[in-house]
Protein backbone atom coordinates (compact mmCIF):
# COMPACT_ATOMS: atom_id res chain seq x y z
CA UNK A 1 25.31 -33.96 44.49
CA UNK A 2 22.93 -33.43 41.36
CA UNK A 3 23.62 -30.26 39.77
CA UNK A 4 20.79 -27.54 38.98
CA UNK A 5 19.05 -27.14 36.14
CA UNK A 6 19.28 -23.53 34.77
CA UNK A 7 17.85 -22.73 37.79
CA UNK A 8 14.59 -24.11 37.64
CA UNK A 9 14.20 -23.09 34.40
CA UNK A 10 13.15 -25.40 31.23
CA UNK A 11 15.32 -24.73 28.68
CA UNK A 12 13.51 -26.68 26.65
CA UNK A 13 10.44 -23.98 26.61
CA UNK A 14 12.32 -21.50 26.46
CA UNK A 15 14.73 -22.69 23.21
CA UNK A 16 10.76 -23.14 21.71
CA UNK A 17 9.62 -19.64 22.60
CA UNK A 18 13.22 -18.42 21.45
CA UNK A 19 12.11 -19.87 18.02
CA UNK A 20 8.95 -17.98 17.92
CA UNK A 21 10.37 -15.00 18.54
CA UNK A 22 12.92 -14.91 16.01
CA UNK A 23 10.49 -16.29 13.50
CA UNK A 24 8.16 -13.64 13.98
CA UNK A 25 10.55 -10.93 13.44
CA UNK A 26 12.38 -12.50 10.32
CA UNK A 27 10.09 -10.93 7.92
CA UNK A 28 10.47 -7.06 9.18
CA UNK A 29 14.51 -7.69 8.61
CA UNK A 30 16.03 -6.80 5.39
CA UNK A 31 18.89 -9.56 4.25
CA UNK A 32 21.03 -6.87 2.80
CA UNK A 33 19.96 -3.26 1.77
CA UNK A 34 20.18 -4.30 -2.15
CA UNK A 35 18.33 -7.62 -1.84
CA UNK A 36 15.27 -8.04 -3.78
CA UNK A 37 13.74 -10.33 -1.18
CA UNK A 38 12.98 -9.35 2.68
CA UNK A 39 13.79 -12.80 4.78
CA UNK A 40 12.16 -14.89 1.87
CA UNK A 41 14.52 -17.48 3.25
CA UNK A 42 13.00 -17.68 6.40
CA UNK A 43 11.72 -21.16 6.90
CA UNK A 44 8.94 -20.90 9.43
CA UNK A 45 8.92 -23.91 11.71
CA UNK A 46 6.00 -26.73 11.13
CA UNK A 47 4.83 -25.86 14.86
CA UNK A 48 5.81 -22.24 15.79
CA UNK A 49 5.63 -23.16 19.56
CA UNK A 50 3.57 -22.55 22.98
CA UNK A 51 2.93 -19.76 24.35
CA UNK A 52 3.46 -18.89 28.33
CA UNK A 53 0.23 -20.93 29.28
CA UNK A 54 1.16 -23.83 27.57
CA UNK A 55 -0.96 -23.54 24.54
CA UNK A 56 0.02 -23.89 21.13
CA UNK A 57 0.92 -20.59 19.21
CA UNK A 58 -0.60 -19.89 15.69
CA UNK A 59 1.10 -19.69 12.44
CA UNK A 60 0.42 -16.18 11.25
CA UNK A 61 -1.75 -17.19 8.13
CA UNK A 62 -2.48 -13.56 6.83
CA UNK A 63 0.42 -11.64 4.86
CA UNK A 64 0.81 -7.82 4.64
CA UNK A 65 2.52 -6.61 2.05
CA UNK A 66 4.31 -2.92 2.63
CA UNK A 67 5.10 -1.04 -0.55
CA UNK A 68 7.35 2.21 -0.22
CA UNK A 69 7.23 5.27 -2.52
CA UNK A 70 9.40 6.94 -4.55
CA UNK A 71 13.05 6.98 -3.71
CA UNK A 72 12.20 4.89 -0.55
CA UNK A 73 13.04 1.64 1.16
CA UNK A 74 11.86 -1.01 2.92
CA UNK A 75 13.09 0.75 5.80
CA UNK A 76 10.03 3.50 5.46
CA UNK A 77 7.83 1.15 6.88
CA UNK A 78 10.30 -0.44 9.88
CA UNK A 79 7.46 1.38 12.07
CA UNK A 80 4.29 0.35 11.03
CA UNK A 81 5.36 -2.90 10.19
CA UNK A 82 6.68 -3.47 13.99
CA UNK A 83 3.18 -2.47 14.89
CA UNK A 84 1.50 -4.60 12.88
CA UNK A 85 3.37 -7.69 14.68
CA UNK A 86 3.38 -5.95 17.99
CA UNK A 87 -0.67 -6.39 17.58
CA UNK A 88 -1.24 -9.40 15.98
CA UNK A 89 1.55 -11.72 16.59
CA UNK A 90 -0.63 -14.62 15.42
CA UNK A 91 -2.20 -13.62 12.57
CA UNK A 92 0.28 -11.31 10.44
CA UNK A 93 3.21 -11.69 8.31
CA UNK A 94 5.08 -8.86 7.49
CA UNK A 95 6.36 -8.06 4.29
CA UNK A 96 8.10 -4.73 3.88
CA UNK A 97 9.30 -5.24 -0.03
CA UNK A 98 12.74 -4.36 -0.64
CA UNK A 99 12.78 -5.22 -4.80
CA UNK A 100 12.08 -1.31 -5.48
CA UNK A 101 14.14 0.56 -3.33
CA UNK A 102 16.07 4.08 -4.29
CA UNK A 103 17.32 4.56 -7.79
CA UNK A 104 15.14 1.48 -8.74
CA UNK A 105 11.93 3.51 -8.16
CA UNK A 106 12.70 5.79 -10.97
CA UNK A 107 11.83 2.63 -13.70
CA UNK A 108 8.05 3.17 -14.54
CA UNK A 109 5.29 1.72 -12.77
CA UNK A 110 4.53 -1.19 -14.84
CA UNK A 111 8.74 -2.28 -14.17
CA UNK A 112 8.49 -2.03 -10.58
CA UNK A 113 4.84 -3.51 -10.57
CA UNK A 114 6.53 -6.79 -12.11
CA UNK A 115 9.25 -7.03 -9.69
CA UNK A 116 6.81 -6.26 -7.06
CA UNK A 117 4.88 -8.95 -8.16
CA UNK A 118 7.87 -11.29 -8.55
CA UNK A 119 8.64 -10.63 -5.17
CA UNK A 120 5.34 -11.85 -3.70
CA UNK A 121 5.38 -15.03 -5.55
CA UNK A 122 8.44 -16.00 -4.46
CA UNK A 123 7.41 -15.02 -0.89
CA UNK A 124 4.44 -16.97 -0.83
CA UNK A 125 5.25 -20.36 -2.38
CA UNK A 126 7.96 -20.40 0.44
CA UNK A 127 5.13 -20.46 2.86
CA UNK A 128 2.34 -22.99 2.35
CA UNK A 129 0.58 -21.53 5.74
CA UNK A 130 -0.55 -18.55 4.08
CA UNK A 131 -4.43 -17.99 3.12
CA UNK A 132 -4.90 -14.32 2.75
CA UNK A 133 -2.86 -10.90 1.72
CA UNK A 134 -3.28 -7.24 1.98
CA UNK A 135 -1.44 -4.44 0.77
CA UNK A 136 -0.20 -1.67 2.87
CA UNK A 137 1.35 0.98 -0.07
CA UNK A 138 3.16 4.84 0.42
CA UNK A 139 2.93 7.37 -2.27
CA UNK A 140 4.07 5.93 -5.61
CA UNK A 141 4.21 2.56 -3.78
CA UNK A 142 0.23 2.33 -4.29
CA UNK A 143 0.33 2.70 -8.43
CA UNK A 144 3.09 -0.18 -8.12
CA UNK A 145 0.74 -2.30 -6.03
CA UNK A 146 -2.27 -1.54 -8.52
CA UNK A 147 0.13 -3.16 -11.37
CA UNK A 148 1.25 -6.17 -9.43
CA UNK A 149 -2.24 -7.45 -8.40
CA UNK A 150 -2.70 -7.23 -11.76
CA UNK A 151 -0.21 -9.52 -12.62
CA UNK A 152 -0.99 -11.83 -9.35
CA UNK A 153 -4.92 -12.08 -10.23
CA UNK A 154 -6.57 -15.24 -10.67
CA UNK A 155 -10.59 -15.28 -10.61
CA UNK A 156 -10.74 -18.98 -10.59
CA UNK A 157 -11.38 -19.95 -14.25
CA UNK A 158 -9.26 -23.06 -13.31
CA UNK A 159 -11.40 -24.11 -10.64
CA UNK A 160 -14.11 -27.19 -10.78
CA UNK A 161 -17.46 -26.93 -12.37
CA UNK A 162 -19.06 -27.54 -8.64
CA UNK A 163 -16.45 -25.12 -6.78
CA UNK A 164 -16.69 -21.89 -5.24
CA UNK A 165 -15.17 -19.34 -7.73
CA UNK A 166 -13.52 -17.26 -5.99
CA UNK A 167 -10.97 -14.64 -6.69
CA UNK A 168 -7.07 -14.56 -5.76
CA UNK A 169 -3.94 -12.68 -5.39
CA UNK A 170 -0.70 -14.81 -5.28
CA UNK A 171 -3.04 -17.80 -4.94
CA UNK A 172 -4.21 -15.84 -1.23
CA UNK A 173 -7.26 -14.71 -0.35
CA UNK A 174 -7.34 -10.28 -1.05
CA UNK A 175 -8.65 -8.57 2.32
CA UNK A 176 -7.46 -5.21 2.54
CA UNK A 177 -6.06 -2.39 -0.04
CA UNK A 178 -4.62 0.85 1.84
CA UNK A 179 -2.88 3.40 0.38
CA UNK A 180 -1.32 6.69 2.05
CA UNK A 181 -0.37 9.65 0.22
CA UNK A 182 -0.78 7.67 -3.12
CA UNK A 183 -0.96 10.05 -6.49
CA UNK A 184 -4.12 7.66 -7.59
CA UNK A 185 -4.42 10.31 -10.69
CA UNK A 186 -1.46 11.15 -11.55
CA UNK A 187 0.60 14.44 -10.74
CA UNK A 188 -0.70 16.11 -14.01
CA UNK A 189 -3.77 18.14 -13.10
CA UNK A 190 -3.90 21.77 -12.00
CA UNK A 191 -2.86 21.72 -7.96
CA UNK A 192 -1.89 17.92 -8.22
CA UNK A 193 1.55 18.65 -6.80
CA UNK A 194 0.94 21.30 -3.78
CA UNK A 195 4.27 22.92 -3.47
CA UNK A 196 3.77 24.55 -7.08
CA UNK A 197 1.35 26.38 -5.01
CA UNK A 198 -1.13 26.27 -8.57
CA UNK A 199 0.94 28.38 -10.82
CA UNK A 200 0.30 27.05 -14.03
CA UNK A 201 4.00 28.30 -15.38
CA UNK A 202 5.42 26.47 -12.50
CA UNK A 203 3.37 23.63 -13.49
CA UNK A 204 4.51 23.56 -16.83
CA UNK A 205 8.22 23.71 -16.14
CA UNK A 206 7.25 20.33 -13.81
CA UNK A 207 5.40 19.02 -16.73
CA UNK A 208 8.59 19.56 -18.58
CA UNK A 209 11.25 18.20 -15.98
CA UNK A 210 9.22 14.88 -15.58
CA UNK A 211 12.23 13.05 -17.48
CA UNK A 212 13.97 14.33 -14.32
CA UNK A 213 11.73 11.42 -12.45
CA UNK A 214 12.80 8.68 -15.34
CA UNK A 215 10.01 6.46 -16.74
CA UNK A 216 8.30 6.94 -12.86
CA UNK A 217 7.91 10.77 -13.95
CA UNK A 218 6.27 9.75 -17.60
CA UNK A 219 3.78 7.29 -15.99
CA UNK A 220 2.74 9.80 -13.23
CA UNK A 221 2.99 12.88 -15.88
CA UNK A 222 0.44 10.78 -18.50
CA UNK A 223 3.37 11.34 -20.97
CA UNK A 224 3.63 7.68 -22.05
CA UNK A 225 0.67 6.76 -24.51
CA UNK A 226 2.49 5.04 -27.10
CA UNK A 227 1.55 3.11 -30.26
CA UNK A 228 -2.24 4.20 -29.94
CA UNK A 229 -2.60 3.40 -26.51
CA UNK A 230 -3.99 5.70 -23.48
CA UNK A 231 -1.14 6.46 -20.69
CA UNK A 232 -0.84 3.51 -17.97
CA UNK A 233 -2.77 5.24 -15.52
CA UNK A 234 -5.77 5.62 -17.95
CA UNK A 235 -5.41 2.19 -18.40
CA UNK A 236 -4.77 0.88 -14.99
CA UNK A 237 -9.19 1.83 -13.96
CA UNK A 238 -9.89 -0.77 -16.73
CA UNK A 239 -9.25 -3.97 -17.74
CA UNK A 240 -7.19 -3.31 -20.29
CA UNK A 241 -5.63 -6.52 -22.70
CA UNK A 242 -4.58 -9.00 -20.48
CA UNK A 243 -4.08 -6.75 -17.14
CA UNK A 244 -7.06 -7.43 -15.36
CA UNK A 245 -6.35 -3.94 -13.12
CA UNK A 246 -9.77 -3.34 -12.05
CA UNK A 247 -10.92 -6.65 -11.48
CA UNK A 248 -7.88 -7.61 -9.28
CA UNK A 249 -8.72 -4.19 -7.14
CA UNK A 250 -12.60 -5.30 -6.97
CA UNK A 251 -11.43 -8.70 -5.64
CA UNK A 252 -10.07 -6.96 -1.90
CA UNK A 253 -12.82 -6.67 0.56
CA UNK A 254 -12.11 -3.27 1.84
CA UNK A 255 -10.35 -0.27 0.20
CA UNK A 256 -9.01 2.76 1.73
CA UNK A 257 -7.25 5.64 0.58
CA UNK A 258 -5.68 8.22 3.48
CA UNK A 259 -4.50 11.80 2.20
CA UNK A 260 -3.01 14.67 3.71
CA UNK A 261 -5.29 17.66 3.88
CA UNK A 262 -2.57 19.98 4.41
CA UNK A 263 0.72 20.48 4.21
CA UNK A 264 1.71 17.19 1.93
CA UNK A 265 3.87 19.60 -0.83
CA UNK A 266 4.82 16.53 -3.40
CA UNK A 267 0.58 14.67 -3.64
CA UNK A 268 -2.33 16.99 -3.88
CA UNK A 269 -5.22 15.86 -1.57
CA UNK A 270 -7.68 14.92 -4.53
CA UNK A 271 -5.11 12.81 -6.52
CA UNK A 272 -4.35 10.94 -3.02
CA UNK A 273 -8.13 10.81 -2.03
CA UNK A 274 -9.47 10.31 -5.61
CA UNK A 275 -11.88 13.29 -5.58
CA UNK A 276 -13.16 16.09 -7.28
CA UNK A 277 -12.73 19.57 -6.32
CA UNK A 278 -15.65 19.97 -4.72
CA UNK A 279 -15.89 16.80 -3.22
CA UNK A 280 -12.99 17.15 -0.73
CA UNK A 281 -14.71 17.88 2.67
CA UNK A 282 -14.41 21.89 4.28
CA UNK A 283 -12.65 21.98 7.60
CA UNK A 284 -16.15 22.82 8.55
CA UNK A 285 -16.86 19.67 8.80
CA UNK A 286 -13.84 17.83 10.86
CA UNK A 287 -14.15 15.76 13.50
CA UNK A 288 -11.87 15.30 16.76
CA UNK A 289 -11.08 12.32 18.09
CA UNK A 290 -8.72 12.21 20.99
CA UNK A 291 -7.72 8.47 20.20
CA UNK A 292 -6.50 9.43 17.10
CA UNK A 293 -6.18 13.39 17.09
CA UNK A 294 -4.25 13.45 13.27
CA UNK A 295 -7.62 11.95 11.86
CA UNK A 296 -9.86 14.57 10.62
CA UNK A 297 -12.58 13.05 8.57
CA UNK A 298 -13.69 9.81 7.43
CA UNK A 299 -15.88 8.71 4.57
CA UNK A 300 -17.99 5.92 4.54
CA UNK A 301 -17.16 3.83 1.31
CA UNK A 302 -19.76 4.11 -1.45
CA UNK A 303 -20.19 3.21 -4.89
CA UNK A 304 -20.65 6.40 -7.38
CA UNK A 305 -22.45 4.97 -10.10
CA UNK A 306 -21.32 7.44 -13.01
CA UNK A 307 -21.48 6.94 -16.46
CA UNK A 308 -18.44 4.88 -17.86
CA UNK A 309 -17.19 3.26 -20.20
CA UNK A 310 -13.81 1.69 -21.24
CA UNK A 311 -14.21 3.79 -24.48
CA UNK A 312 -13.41 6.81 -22.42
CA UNK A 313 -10.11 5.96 -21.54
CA UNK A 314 -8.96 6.32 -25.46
CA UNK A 315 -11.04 9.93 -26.09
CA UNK A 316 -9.29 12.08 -23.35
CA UNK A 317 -7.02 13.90 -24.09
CA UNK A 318 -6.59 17.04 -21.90
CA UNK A 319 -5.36 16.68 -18.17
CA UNK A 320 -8.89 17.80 -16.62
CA UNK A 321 -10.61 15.21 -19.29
CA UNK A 322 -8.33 12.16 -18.21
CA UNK A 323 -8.24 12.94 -14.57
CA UNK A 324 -12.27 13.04 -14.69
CA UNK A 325 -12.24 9.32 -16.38
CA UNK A 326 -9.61 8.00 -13.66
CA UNK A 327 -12.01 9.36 -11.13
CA UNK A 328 -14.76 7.85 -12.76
CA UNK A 329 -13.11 4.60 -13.42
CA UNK A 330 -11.69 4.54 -9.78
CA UNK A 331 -15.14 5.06 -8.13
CA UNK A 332 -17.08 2.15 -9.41
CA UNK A 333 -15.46 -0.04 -6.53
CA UNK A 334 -16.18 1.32 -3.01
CA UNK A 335 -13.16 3.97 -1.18
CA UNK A 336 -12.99 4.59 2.51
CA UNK A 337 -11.84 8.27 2.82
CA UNK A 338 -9.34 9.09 5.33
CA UNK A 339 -8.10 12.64 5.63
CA UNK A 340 -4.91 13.61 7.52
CA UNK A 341 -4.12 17.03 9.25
CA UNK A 342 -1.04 17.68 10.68
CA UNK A 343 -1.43 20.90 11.04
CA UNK A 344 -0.81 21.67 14.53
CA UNK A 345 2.59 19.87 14.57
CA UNK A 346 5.79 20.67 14.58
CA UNK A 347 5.84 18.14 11.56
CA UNK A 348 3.62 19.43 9.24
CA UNK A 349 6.40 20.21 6.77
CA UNK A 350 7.09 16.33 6.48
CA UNK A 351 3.47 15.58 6.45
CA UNK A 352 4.10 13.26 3.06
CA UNK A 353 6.43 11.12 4.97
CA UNK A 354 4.90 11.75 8.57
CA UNK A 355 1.87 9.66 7.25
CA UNK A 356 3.27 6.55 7.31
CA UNK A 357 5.84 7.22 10.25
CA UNK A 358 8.62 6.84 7.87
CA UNK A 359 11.31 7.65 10.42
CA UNK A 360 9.85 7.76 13.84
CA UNK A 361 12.84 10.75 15.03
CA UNK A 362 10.92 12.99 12.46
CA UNK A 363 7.63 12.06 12.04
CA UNK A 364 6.12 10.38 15.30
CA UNK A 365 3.06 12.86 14.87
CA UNK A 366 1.97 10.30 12.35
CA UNK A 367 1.87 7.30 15.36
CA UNK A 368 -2.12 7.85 15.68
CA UNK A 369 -2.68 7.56 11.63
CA UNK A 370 -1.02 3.90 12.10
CA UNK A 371 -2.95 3.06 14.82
CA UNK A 372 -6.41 4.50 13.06
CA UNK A 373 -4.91 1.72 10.56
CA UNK A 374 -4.25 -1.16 12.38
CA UNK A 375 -7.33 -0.96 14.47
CA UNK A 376 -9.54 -1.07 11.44
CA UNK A 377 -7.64 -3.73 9.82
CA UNK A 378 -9.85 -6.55 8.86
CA UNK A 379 -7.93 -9.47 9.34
């Protein structure tokens, strides 16, 4: 008598949709907790499968990059990143970078912006299928990104005479740049870092204790100009020598920048918004939106046409004068404004980490700022 096959079942589908599965989740896994790459060694299949209906599965052709903040891990974004597949489980890989994790996030910007950048390409030329990238960035995690697209910037001077020009990060087409909770100008400034509560002697002893924070604490201090030159972040809203910072930042379609309104006591709302004083909206003016209740207000990206020049970056030399040319520098490319309140939660304490979700036991309030994310994403 013939003996049954599974049951019915063909194995043969489901060993393919096995493959798929595993495949998809390979790049939200972290090899080891001190490896520099997360599941670079993944080998995606030539045909990723078929799906329940018989029809052939996508390769996910657009990579995400995740970039945590100070003292953080590739871990911080376990959350979003499972989203992110969850809704687009043909289009996105997941990257949640593991190069600059802990101790290692104490080395300077420009360090960590190499590694980060290392990372990528090493990512990438492992996987041929890949055509565009975005960068998904928490707290310091956004200045690191702003340094490695830098490094990963091409603007097609290689290309043919009769070509398209057109520019690139890691060789991929730049979509989106988001940032959450990210200290765009530095923690310098009067306010910048909330839980001084503005006392300018508290300040000061901060200012002081920077070394505290390693090279990390010079960059974000402005305490580094050396040998005649501005401080990195002056120099990161330029081009400045061969780091093509604001050029590789023009290149991505879209730019967004969400901040905590409230309650976020290590990044001040205008440093992580990149706005003036009196340019960060009144409560007067908040919106509610039951979809996404955390989600206060929204600016439209615009371009503020104010007078700059790269000259400017080398004549200020007070806090309020640099912060003014960062802000200057920053808003020649178009930001969508996203302000966060969490002040009706239980978690408004961790509202720094609850903005990206970082651990879902402790900051699930910050579920609807994903989502706001994701559902804008332009893939």
């Amino acid at each position: 008598m013939a003996q049954p096959q599974s049951n019915g079942v063909d194995t043969k589908y489901l060993e393919k949709k096995r493959r798929v599965v595993v495949w998809s989740l390979k790049p939200l896994s972290l090899l080891r907790p001190s490896c520099l790459m997360v599941a670079a060694n993944a080998d995606p299949p030539a045909i990723a499968g078929e799906g329940g209906d018989g029809a052939e599965r996508r390769i996910p052709t657009h990579l995400v990059v995740m970039v945590n903040g100070i003292v953080g891990s590739a871990d911080d974004w376990t959350y979003a990143g499972k989203q992110f597949v969850k809704r687009y489980p043909e289009d996105v890989v997941v990257l949640r970078s593991g190069c600059n994790g802990a101790i290692k996030t104490l080395h300077g910007v420009d360090i960590m912006g190499k590694r980060l950048a290392d990372e990528v390409r090493s990512f990438v030329q492992n996987r041929h299928e890949l055509r565009k990238i975005s960068i998904v960035a928490h707290s310091l995690g956004g200045l690191i990104a702003r340094y490695a697209i830098a490094l990963l910037f091409s603007n097609g001077d290689n290309a043919k005479a009769e070509a398209v020009i057109e520019d690139k990060i890691a060789g991929l087409e730049p979509v989106n740049f988001i940032t959450f909770a990210t200290p765009h100008l530095g923690n310098r400034s009067h306010k910048q870092i909330p839980i001084l509560r503005g006392v300018r002697s508290l300040e000061k002893v901060a200012y002081n204790l920077s070394w505290i924070a390693g090279r990390s604490g010079k960059h974000l201090y402005l305490k580094d100009g050396e040998e005649g030159k501005p401080p990195l972040l002056l120099q990161m809203v330029t081009d400045f020598g061969d780091l093509p910072f604001m050029s590789a930042l023009r290149s991505f379609k879209r730019h967004v920048a969400y901040s905590n309104y409230c309650f976020d006591f290590v990044v001040g709302r205008r440093t992580s918004s990149i706005r003036r004083k009196d340019e960060v909206p009144k409560s007067r003016n908040f919106v509610h939106d039951s979809k996404y209740p955390h989600i206060v207000y929204v600016e439209k990206p615009n371009v503020t046409e104010d007078d700059f020049s790269e000259d400017m970056v080398y004549q200020a030399k007070t806090p309020d004068e640099m912060e003014e040319v960062m802000i200057k520098g920053l808003k020649r490319i178009p930001w969508e404004r996203v302000d966060v309140s969490f002040r009706k939660t239980m978690q408004k304490i961790f509202a720094h980490s609850t903005i990206q979700v970082k651990t879902y036991m402790l900051n699930s309030a910050g579920a609807d700022v994903i989502s706001h994310m994701i559902d804008n994403f332009v893939l």
